[in-house]
Each structure stands twice: as structure tokens, then as C-alpha cells.
N, C-alpha and C. Protein backbone atom coordinates (compact mmCIF):
# COMPACT_ATOMS: atom_id res chain seq x y z
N UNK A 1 -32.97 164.86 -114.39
CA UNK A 1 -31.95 164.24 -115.15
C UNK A 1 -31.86 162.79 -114.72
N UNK A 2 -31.54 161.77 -115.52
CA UNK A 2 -31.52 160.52 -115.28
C UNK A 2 -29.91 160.01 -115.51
N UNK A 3 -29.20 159.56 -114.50
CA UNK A 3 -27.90 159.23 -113.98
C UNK A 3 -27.75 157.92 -113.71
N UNK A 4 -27.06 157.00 -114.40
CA UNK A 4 -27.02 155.49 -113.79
C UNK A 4 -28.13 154.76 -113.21
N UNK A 5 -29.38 155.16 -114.02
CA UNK A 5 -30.64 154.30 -114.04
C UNK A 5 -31.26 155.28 -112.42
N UNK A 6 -31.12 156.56 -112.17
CA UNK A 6 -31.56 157.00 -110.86
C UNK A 6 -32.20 158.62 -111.92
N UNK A 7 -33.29 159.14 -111.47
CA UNK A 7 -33.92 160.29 -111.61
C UNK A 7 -33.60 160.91 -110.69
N UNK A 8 -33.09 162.14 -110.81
CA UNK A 8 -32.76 162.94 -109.76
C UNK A 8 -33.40 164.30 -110.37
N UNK A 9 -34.03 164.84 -108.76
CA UNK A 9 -34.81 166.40 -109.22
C UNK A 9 -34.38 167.12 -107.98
N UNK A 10 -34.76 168.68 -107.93
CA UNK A 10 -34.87 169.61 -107.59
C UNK A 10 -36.16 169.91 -107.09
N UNK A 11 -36.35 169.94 -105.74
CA UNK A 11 -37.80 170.84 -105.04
C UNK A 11 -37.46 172.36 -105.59
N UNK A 12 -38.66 173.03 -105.21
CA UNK A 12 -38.40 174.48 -105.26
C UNK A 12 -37.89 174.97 -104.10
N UNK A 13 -37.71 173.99 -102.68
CA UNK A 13 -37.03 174.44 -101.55
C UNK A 13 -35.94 173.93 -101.85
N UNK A 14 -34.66 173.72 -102.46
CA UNK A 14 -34.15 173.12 -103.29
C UNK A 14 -33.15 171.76 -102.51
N UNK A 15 -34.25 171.01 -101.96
CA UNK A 15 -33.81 169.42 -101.98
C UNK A 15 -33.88 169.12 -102.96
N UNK A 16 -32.52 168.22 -102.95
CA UNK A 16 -32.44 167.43 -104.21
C UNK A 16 -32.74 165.89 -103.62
N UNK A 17 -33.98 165.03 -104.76
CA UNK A 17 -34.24 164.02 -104.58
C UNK A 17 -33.95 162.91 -105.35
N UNK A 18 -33.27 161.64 -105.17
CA UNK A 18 -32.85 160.97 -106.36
C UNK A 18 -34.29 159.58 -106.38
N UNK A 19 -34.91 159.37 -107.86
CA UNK A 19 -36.09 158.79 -107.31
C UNK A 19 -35.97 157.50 -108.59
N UNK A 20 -36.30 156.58 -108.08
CA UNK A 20 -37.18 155.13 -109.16
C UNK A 20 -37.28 155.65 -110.53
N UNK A 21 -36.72 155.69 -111.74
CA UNK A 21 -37.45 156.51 -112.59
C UNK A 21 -38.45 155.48 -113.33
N UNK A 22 -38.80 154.10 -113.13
CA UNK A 22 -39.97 153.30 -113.18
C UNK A 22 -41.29 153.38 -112.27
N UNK A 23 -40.79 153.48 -110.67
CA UNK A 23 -41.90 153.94 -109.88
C UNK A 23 -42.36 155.09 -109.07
N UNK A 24 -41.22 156.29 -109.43
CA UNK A 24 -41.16 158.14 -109.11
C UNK A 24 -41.30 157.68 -107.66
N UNK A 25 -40.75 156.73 -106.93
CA UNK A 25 -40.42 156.40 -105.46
C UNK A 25 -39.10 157.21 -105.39
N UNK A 26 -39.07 157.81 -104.49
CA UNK A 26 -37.89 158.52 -103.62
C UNK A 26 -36.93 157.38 -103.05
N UNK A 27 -35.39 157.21 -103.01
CA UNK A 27 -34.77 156.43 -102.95
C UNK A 27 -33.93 157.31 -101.96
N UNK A 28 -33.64 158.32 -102.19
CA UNK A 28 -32.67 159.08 -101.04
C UNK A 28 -32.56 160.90 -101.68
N UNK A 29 -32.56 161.23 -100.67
CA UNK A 29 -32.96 163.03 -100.70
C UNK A 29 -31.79 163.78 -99.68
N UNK A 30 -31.34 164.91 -100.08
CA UNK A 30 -30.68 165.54 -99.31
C UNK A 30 -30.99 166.53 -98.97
N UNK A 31 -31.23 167.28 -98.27
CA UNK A 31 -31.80 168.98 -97.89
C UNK A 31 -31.19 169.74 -98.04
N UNK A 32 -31.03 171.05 -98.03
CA UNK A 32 -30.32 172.18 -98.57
C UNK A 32 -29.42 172.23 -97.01
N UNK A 33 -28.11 172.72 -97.16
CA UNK A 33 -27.16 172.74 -96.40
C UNK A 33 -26.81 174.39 -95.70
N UNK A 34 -27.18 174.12 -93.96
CA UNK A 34 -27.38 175.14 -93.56
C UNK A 34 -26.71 176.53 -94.03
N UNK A 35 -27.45 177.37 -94.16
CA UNK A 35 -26.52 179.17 -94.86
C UNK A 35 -26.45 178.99 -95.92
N UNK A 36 -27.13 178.20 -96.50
CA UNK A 36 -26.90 178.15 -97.85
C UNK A 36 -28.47 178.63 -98.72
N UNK A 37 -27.74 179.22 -100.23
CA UNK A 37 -28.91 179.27 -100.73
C UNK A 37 -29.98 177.94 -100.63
N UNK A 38 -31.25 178.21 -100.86
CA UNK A 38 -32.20 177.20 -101.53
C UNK A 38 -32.83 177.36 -102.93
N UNK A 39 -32.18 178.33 -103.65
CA UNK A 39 -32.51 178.04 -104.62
C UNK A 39 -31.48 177.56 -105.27
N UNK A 40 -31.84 176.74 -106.94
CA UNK A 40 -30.94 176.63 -107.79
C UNK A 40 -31.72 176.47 -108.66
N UNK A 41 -30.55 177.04 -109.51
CA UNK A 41 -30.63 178.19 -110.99
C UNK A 41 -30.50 177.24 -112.15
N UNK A 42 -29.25 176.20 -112.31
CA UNK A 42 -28.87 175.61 -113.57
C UNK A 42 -29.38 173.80 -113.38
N UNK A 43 -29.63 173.14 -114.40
CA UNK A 43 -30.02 172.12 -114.31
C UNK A 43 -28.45 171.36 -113.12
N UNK A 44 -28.83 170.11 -112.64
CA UNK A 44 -28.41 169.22 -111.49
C UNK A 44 -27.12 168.58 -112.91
N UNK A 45 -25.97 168.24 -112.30
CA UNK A 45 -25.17 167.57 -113.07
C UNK A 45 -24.77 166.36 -111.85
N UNK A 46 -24.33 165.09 -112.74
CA UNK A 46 -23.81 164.07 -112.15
C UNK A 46 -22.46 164.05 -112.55
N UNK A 47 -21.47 163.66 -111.82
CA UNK A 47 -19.66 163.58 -111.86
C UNK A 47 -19.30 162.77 -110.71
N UNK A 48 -18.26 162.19 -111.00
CA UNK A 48 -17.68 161.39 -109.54
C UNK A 48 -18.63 160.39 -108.44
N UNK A 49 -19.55 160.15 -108.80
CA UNK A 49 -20.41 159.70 -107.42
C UNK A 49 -21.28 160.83 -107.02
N UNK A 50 -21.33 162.30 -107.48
CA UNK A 50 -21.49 163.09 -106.89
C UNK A 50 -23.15 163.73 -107.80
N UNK A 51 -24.05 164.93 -107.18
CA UNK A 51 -24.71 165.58 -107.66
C UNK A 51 -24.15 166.53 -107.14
N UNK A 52 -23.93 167.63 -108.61
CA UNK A 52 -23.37 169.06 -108.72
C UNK A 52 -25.02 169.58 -108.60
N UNK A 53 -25.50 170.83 -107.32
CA UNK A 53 -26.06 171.91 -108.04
C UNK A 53 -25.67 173.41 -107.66
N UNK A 54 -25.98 174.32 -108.64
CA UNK A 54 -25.43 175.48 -108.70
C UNK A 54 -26.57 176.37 -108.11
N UNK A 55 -26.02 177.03 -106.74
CA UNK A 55 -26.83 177.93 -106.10
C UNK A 55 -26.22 179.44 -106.26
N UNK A 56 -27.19 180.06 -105.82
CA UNK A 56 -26.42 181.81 -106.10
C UNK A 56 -25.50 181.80 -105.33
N UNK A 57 -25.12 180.61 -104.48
CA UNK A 57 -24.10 181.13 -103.18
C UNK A 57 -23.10 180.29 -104.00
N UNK A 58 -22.78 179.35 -105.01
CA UNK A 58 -22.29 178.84 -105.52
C UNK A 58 -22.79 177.38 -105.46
N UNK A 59 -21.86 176.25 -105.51
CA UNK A 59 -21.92 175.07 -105.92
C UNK A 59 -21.99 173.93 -104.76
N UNK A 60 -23.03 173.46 -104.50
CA UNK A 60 -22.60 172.30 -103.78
C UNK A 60 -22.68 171.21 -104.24
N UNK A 61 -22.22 170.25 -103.78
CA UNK A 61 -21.82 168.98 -103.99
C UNK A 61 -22.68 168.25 -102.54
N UNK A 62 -23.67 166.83 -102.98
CA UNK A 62 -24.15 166.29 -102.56
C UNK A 62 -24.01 164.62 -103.24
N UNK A 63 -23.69 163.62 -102.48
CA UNK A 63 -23.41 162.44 -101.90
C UNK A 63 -24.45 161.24 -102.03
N UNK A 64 -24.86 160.94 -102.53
CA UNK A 64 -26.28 160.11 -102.81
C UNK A 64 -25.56 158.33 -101.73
């Protein structure tokens, strides 16, 4: 998904990476948050400053 000129994706280990969407350069990445699932299920949403993603354990919220 593309958010305020930033590409942001999903690994299949499910870091989320926010990247260049001119040069698919990685700009800042967060790792999955200990005890927590690594997967996620529903596409990444942007709100508040924030990336929403939805894991089977529920929802986290990550901070770019």
C-alpha cells in the first residue's frame, strides 16, 4: 500500500517494511513484536501516524 508518498509491505515473517516507492529502498522496518503472531492475514492500513496490521493474535500498531 502506498501512504504519504511511502510503500509499505509485509514479509512473510511478517516485518513490516516502509520502502522508496521510486527506488524499492527500505527506509525503516519494524519486526514482529515478541509473542506475537508473525503472520498477517488482512492487507496493512495507515491511520494516525500509525501502520495497522491484523494478526491472528489481533492488531498491532507500529510507529514508522
Amino acid at each position: 500500500m502506498v501512504a504519504n508518498g511511502v510503500l509499505y509491505t509485509a514479509t512473510n515473517t511478517g516485518v513490516l517494511v516502509a520502502r522508496n516507492p521510486a527506488t524499492g529502498a527500505a527506509v525503516w522496518s519494524d519486526s514482529t513484536i515478541p509473542g506475537r503472531s508473525t503472520s498477517i492475514y488482512q492487507s496493512l492500513v495507515v491511520a494516525n501516524g500509525a501502520v495497522y496490521a491484523a494478526r491472528n493474535s489481533g492488531v498491532t500498531a507500529h510507529h514508522p
